[in-house]
Protein backbone atom coordinates (compact mmCIF):
# COMPACT_ATOMS: atom_id res chain seq x y z
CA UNK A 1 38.08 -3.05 -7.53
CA UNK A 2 34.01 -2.88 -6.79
CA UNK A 3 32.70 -1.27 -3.95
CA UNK A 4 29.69 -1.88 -1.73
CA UNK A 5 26.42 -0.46 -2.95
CA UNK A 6 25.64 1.30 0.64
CA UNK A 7 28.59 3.42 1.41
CA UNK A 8 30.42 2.94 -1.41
CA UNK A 9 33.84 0.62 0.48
CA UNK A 10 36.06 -0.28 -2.00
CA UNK A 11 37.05 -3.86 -1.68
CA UNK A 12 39.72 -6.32 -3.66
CA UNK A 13 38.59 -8.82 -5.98
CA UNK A 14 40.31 -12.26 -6.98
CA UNK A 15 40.88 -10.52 -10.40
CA UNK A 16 42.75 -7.63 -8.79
CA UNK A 17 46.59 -7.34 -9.72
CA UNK A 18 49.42 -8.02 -7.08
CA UNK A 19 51.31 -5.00 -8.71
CA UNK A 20 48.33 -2.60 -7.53
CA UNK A 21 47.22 -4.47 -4.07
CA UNK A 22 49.11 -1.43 -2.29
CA UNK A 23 46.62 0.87 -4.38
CA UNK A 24 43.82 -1.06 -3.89
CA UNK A 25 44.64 -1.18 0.23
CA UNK A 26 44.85 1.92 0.50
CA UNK A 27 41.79 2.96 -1.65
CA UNK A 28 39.85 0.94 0.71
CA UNK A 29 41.04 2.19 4.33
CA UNK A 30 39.88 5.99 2.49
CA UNK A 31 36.40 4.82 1.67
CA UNK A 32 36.65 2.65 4.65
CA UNK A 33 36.98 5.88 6.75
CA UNK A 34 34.61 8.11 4.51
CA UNK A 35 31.77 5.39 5.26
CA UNK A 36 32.80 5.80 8.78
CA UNK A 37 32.99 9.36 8.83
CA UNK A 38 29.38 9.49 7.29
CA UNK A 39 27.72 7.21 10.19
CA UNK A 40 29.46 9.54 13.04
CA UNK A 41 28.17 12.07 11.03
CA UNK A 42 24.34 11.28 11.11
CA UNK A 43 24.17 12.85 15.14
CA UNK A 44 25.67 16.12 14.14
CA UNK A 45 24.92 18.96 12.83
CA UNK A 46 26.78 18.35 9.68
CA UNK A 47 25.12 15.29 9.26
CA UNK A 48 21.74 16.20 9.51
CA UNK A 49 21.93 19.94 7.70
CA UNK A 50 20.19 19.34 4.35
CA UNK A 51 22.13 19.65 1.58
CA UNK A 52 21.14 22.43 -0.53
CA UNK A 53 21.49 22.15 -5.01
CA UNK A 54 20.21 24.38 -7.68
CA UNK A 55 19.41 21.47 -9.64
CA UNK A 56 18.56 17.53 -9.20
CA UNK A 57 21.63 16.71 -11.31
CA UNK A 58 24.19 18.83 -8.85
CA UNK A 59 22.45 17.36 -5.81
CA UNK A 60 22.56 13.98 -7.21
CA UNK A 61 26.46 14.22 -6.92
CA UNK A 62 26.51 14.80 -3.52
CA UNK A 63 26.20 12.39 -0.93
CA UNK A 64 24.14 12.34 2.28
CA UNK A 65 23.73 10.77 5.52
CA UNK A 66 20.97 8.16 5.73
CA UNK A 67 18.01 10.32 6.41
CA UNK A 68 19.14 13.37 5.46
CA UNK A 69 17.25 16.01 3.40
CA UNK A 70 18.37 17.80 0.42
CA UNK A 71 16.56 20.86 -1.58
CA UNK A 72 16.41 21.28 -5.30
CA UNK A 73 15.74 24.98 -5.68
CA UNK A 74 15.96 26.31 -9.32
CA UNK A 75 15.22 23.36 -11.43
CA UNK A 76 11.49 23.65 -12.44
CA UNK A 77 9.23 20.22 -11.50
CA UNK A 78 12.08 18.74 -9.60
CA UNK A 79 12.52 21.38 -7.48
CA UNK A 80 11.32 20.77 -3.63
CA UNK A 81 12.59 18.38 -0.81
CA UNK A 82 13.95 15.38 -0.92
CA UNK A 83 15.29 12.36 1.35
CA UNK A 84 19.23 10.07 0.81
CA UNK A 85 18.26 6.92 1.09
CA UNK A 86 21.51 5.86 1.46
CA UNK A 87 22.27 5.26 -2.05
CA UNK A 88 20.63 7.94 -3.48
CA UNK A 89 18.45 11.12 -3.28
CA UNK A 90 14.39 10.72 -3.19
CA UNK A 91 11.70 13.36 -4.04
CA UNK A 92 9.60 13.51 -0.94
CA UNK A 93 5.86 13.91 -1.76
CA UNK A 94 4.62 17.05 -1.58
CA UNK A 95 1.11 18.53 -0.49
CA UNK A 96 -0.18 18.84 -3.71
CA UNK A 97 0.78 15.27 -4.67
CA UNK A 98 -0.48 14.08 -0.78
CA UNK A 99 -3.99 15.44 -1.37
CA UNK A 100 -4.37 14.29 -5.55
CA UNK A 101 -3.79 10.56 -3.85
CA UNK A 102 -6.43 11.24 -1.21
CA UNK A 103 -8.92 12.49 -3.45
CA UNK A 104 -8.05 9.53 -6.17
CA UNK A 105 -8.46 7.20 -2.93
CA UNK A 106 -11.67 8.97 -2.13
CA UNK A 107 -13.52 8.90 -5.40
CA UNK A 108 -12.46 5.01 -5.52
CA UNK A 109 -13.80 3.86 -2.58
CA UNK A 110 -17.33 6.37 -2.63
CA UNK A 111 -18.44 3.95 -5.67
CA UNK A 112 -18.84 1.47 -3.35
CA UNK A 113 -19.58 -0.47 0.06
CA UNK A 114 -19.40 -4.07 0.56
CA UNK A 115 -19.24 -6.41 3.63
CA UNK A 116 -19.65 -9.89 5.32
CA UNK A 117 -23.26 -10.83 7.86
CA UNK A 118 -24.77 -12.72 9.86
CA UNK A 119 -28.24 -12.63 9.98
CA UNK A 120 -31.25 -14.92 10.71
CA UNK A 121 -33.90 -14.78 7.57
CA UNK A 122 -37.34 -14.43 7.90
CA UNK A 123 -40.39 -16.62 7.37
CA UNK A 124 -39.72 -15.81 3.72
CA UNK A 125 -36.32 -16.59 3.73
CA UNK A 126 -35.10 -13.32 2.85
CA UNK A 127 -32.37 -10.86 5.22
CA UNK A 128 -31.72 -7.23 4.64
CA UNK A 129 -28.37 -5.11 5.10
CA UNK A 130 -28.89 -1.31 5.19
CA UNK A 131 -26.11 1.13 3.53
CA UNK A 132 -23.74 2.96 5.72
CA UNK A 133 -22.28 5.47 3.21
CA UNK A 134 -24.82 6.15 0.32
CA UNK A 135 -28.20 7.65 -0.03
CA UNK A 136 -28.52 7.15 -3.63
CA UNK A 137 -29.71 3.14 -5.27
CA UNK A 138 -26.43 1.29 -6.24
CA UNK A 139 -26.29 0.19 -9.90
CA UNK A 140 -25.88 -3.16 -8.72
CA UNK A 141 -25.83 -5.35 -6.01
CA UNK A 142 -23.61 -8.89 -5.93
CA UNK A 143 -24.11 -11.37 -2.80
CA UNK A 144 -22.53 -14.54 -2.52
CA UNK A 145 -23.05 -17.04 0.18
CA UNK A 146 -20.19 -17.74 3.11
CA UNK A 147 -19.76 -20.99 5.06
CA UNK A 148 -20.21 -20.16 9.16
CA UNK A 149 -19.43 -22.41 11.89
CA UNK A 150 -23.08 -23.78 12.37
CA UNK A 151 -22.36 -25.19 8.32
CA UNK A 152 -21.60 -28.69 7.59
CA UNK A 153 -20.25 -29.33 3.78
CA UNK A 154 -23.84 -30.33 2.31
CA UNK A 155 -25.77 -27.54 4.61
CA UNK A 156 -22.87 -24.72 3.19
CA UNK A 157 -24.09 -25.68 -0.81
CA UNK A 158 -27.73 -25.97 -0.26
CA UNK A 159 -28.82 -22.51 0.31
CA UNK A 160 -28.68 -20.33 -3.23
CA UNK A 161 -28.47 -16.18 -2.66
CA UNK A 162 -30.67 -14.09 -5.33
CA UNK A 163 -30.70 -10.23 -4.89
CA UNK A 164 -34.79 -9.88 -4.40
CA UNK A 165 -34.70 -5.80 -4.27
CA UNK A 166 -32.59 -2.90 -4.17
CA UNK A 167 -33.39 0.68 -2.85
CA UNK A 168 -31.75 3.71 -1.54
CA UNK A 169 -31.15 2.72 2.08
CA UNK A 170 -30.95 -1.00 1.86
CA UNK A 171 -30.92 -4.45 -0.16
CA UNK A 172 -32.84 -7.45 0.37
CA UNK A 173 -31.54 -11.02 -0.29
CA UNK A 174 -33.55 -14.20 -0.21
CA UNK A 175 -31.85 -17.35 -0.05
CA UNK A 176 -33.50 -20.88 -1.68
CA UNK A 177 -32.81 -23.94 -0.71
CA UNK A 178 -31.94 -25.87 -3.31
CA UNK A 179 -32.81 -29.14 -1.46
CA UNK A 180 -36.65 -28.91 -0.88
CA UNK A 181 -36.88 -25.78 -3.58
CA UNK A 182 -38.33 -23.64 -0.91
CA UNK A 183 -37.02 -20.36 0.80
CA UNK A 184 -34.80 -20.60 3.59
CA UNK A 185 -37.10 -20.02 6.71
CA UNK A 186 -35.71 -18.84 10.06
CA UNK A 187 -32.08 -19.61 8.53
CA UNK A 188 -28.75 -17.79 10.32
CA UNK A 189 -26.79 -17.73 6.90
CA UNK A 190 -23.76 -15.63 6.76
CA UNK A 191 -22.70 -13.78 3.22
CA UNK A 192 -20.71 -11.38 1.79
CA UNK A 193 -22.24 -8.67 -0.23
CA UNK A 194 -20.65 -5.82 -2.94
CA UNK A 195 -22.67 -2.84 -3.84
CA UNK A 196 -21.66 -1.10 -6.77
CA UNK A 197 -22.86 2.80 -7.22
């Protein structure tokens, strides 16, 4: 007999013997009626008390309700809170472990600031984008050109993006047309920038 991963029903296989088909019946009406018991159970007060273990490996024997907490209380770093997921018991993340993945998120995303415009160039053919989050001169700067709605296929390859200067506040771009190998004059040209720090 196998049972189902969930709530554990026992069920009979092709393989199964006649000679223990009364066995195997009745083996699955009881877990059959335990799976029941355990979804009546989820509204009640026995069904949503946490189950309480002094180590991982006792609480790991016991089953739980779907959603129900269990506490690990004298067994060093897996001590602490944690959730049946209806096949098993998982740690839930703790303050400590919330605010290490903030921070880890934090210092990723501080190095740098990127984004997609839309702006018309000057005379010179140049546009600039000002930095929202840093005060300090990225180590570098990559820009690369993005077809708008105003582009047709030959206009979206002709214009070529060079990073012209960098500063504390602010980049400049200047695109050149690679048609008549001048600067883009009065141009809207959308691109996508990355600034690395």
């Amino acid at each position: 007999m196998k049972t189902t991963p969930t709530y554990g029903i026992s069920y009979i296989e092709g393989g199964d013997l006649v000679s223990n088909a009364a066995a195997g019946f009745k083996k699955a009406a009881e877990t059959t009626e335990a799976a029941l018991k355990l979804v009546d159970q989820r509204s009640t007060i026995a069904g949503v008390k946490p189950a309480i273990a002094g180590t991982l490996a006792t609480l790991a024997t016991m089953r739980g309700s779907t959603g129900q907490t269990g506490y690990v209380t004298s067994d060093g770093n897996n001590n602490g809170p944690y959730c049946w997921n209806g096949s098993a018991w998982v740690k839930y993340a703790q303050n400590t472990q919330i605010n290490s993945l903030q921070s880890q998120i934090a210092a990723i995303t501080q190095g740098y600031e990127s984004g997609t415009v839309t702006l018309q160039t000057t005379q010179l053919g140049a546009a600039s984008v000002r930095f929202a989050k840093h005060k300090t001169k990225p180590k570098a700067v990559l820009v690369t050109r993005v077809r708008n709605s105003q582009d047709g296929d030959d206009r979206a390859r002709i214009f070529n993006p060079i990073v012209w200067d960098i500063t504390a506040t602010d980049f400049q771009v200047r695109f050149w047309r690679l048609d008549t190998h001048n600067w883009a004059e009065s141009w809207p040209l959308t691109f996508s920038y990355l600034a690395i720090w």
